[in-house]
N, C-alpha and C. Protein backbone atom coordinates (compact mmCIF):
# COMPACT_ATOMS: atom_id res chain seq x y z
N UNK A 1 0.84 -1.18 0.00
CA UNK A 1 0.00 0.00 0.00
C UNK A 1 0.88 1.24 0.00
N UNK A 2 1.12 2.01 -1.13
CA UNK A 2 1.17 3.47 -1.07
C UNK A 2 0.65 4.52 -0.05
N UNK A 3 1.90 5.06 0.89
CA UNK A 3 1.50 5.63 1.94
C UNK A 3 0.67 7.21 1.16
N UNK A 4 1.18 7.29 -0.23
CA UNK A 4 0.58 9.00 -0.48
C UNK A 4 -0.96 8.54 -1.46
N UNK A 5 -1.43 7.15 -1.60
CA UNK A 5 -2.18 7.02 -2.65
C UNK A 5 -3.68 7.86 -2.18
N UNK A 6 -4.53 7.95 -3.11
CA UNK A 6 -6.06 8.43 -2.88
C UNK A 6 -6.79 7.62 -1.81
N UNK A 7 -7.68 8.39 -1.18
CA UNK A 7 -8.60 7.57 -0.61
C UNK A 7 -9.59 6.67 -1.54
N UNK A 8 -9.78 5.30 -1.03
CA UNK A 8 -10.68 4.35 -1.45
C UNK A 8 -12.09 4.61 -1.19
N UNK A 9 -12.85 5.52 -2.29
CA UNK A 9 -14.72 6.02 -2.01
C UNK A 9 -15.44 4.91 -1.53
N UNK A 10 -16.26 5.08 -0.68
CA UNK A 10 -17.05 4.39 -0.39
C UNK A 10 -18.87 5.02 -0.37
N UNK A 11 -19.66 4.05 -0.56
CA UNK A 11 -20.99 5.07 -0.48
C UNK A 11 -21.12 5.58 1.38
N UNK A 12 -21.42 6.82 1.13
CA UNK A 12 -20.93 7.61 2.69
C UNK A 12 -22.33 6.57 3.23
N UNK A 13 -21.95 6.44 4.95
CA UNK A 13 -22.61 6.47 5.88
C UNK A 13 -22.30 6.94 6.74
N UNK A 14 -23.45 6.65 7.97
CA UNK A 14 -23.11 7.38 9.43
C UNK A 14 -23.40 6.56 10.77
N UNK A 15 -22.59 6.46 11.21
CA UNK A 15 -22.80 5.16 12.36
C UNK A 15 -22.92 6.11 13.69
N UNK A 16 -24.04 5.69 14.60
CA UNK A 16 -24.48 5.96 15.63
C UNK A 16 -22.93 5.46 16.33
N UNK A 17 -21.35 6.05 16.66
CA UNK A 17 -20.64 5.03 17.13
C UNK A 17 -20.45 5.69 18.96
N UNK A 18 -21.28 7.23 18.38
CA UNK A 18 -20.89 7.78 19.80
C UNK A 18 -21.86 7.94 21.00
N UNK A 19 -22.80 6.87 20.51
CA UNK A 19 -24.20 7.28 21.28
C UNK A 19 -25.06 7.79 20.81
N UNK A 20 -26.44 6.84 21.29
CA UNK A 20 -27.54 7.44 20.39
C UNK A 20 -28.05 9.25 20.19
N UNK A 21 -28.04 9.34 18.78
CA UNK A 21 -28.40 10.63 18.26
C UNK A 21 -27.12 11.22 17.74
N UNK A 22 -25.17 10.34 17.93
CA UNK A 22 -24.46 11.15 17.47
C UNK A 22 -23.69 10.53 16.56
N UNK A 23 -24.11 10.75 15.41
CA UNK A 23 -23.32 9.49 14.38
C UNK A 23 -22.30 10.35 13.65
N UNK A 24 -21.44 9.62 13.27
CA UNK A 24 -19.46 9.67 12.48
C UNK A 24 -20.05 9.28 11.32
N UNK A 25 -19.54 10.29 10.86
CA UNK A 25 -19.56 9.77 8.81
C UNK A 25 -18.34 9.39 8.38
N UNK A 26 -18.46 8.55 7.16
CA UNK A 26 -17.41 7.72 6.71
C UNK A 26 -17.69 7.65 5.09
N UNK A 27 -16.52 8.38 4.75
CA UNK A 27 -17.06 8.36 2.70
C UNK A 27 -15.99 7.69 1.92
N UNK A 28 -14.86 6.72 2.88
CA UNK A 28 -13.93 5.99 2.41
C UNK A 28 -13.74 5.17 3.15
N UNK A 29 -12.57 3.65 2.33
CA UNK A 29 -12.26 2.91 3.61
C UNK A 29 -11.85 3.02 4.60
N UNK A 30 -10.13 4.37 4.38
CA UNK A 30 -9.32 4.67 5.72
C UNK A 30 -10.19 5.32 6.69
N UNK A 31 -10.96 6.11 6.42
CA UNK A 31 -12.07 6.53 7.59
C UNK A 31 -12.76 5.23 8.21
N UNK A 32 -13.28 4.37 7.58
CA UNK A 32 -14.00 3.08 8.24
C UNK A 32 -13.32 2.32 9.23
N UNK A 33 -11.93 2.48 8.43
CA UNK A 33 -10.66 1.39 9.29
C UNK A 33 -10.42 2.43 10.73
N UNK A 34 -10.40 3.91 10.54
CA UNK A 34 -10.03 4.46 11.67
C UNK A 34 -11.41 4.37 12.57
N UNK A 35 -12.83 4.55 12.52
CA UNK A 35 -13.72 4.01 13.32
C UNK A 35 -13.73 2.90 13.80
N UNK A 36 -13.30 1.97 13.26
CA UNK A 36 -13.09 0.39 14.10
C UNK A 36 -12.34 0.58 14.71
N UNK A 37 -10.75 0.93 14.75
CA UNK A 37 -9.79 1.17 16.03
C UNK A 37 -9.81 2.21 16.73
N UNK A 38 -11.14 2.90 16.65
CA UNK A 38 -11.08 3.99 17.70
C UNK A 38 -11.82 3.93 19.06
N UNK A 39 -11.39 4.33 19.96
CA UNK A 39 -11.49 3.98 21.48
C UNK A 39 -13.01 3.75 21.87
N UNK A 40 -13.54 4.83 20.87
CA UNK A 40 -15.27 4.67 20.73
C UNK A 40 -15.96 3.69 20.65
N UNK A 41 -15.47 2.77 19.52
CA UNK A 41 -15.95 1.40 19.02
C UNK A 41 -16.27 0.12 20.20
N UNK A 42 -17.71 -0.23 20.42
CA UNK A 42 -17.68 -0.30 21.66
C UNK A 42 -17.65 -1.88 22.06
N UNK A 43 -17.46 -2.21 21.14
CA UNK A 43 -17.21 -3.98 21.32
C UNK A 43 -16.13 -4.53 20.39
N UNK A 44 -14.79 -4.86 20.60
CA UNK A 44 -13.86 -5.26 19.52
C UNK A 44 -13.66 -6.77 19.77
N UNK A 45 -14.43 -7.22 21.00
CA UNK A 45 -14.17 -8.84 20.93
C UNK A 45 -15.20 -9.91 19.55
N UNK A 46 -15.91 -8.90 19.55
CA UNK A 46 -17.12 -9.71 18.33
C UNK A 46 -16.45 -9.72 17.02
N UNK A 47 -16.90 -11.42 16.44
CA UNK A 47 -16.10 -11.93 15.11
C UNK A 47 -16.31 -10.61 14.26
N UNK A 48 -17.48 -10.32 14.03
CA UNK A 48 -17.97 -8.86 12.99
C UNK A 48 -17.44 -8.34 13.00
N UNK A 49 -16.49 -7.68 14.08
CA UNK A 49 -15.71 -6.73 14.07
C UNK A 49 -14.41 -7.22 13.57
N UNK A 50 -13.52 -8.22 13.82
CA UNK A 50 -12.18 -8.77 13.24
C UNK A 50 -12.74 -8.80 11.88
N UNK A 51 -13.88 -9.37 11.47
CA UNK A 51 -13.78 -9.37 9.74
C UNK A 51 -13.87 -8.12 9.38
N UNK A 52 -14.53 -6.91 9.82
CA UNK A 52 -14.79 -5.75 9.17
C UNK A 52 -13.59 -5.42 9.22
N UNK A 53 -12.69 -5.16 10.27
CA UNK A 53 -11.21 -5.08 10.36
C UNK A 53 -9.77 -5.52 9.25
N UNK A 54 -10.16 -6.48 9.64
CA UNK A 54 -9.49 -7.31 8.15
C UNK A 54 -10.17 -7.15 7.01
N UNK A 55 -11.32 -6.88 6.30
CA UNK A 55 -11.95 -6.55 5.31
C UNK A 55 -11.51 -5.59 4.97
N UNK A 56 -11.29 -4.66 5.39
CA UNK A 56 -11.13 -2.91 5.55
C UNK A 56 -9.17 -2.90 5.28
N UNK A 57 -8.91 -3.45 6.07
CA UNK A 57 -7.26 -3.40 5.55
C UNK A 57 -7.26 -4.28 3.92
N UNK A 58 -7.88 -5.62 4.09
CA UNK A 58 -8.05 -5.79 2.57
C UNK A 58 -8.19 -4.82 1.41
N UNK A 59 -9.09 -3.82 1.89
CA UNK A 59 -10.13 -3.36 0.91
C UNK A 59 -8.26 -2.37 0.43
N UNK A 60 -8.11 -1.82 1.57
CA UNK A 60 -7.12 -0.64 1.36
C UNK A 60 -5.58 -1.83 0.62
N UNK A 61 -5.09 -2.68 0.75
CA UNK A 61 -4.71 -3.19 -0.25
C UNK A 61 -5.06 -3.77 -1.59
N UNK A 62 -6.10 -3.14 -1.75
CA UNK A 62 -6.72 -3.73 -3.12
C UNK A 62 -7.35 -5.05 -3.09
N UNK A 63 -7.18 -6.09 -2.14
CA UNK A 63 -7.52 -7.73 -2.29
C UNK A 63 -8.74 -7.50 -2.05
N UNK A 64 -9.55 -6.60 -1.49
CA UNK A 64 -11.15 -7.01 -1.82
C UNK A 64 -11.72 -5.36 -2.23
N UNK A 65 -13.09 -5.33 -2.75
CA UNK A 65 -13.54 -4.09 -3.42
C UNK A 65 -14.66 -3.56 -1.94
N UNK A 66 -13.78 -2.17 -2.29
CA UNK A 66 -14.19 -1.41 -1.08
C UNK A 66 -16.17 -1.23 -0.84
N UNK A 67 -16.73 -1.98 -1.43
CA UNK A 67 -18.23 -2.22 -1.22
C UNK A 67 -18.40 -3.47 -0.59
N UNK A 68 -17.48 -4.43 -0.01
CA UNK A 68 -17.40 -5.74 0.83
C UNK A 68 -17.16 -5.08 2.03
N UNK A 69 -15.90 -4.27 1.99
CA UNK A 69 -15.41 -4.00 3.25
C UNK A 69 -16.94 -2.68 3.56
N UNK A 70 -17.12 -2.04 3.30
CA UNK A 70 -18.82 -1.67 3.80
C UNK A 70 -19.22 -2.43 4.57
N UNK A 71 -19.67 -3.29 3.66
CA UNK A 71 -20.66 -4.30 4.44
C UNK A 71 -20.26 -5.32 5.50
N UNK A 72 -19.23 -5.14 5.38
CA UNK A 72 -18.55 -5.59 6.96
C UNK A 72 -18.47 -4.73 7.79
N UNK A 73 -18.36 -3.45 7.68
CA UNK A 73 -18.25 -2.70 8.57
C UNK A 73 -19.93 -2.36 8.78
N UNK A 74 -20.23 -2.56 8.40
CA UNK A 74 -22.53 -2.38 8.60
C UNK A 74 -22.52 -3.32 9.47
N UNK A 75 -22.22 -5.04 9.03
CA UNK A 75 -22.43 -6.12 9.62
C UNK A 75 -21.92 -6.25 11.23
N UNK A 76 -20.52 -5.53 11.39
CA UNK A 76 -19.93 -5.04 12.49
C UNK A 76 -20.75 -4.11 13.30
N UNK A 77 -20.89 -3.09 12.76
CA UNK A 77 -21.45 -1.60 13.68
C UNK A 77 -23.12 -2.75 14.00
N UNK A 78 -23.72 -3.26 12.97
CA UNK A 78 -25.57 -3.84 13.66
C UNK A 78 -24.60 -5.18 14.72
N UNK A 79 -23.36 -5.72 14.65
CA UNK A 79 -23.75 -6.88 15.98
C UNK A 79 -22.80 -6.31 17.32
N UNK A 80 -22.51 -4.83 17.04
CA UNK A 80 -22.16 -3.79 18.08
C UNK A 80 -23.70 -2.94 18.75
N UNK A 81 -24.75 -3.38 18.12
CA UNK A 81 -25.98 -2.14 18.15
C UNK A 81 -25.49 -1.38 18.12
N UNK A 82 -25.16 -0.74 16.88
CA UNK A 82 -25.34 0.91 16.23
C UNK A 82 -26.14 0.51 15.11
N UNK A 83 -26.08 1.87 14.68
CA UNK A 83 -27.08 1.87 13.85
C UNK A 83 -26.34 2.90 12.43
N UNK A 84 -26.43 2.25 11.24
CA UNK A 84 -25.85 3.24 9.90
C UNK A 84 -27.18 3.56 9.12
N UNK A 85 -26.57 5.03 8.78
CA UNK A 85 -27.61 6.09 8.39
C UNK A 85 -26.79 5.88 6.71
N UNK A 86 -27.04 5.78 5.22
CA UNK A 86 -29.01 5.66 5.23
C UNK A 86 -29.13 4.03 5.27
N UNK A 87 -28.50 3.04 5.32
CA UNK A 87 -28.89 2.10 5.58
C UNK A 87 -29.95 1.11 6.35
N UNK A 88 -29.91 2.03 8.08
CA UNK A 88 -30.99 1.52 8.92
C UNK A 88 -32.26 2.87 8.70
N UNK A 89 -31.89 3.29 7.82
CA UNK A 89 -33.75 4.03 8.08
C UNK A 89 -34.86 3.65 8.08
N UNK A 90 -35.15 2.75 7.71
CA UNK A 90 -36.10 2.37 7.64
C UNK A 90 -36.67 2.44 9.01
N UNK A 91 -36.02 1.35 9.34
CA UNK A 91 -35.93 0.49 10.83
C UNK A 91 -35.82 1.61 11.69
N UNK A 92 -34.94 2.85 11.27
CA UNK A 92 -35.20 3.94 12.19
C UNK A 92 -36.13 4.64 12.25
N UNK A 93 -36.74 5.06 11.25
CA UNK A 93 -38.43 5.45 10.92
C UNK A 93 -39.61 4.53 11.95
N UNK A 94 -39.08 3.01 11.63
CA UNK A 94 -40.31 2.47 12.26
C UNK A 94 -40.38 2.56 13.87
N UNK A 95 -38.76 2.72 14.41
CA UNK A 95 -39.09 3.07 15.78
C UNK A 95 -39.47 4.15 16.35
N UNK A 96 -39.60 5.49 16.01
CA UNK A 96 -39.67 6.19 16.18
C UNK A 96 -41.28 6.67 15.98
């Protein structure tokens, strides 16, 4: 990995990571990878989270396409209960 290369786009979301009502946006992988290792992230023993982890360093070496590592990091943040904006709207609509 090229320490000066572009960021890897991702379709933006926003993860509830700081408590409900305060969600982190993320419009690339290195942003996704820095929300998983940040002190915030509130469960790092769950498998979801090592794959989104490793997905996400994948993604940033090229071995997988940065729309997997997403969805690991979705799959991660829902078996952390958070919640990603626009993904859970629905579900956020209906509770509300």
């Amino acid at each position: 990995m090229n320490a000066m290369h572009e960021p890897i786009p991702i379709a933006p979301l926003h993860v509830d990571i700081g408590g409900a009502g305060r969600y982190i946006g993320a419009n690339n992988v290195e942003r996704m990878a820095a929300l998983l290792i940040s002190v915030e992230w509130p469960d790092k023993k769950l498998p979801a989270f090592h794959r989104a982890l490793v997905t996400s360093l994948e993604a940033l070496d090229n071995s997988v396409s940065p729309e997997r590592a997403r969805a690991a990091f979705v799959d991660a943040a829902h078996a952390a209960g958070m919640h990603i904006i626009p993904d859970d709207m629905t579900e956020i609509k209906k509770a509300s």
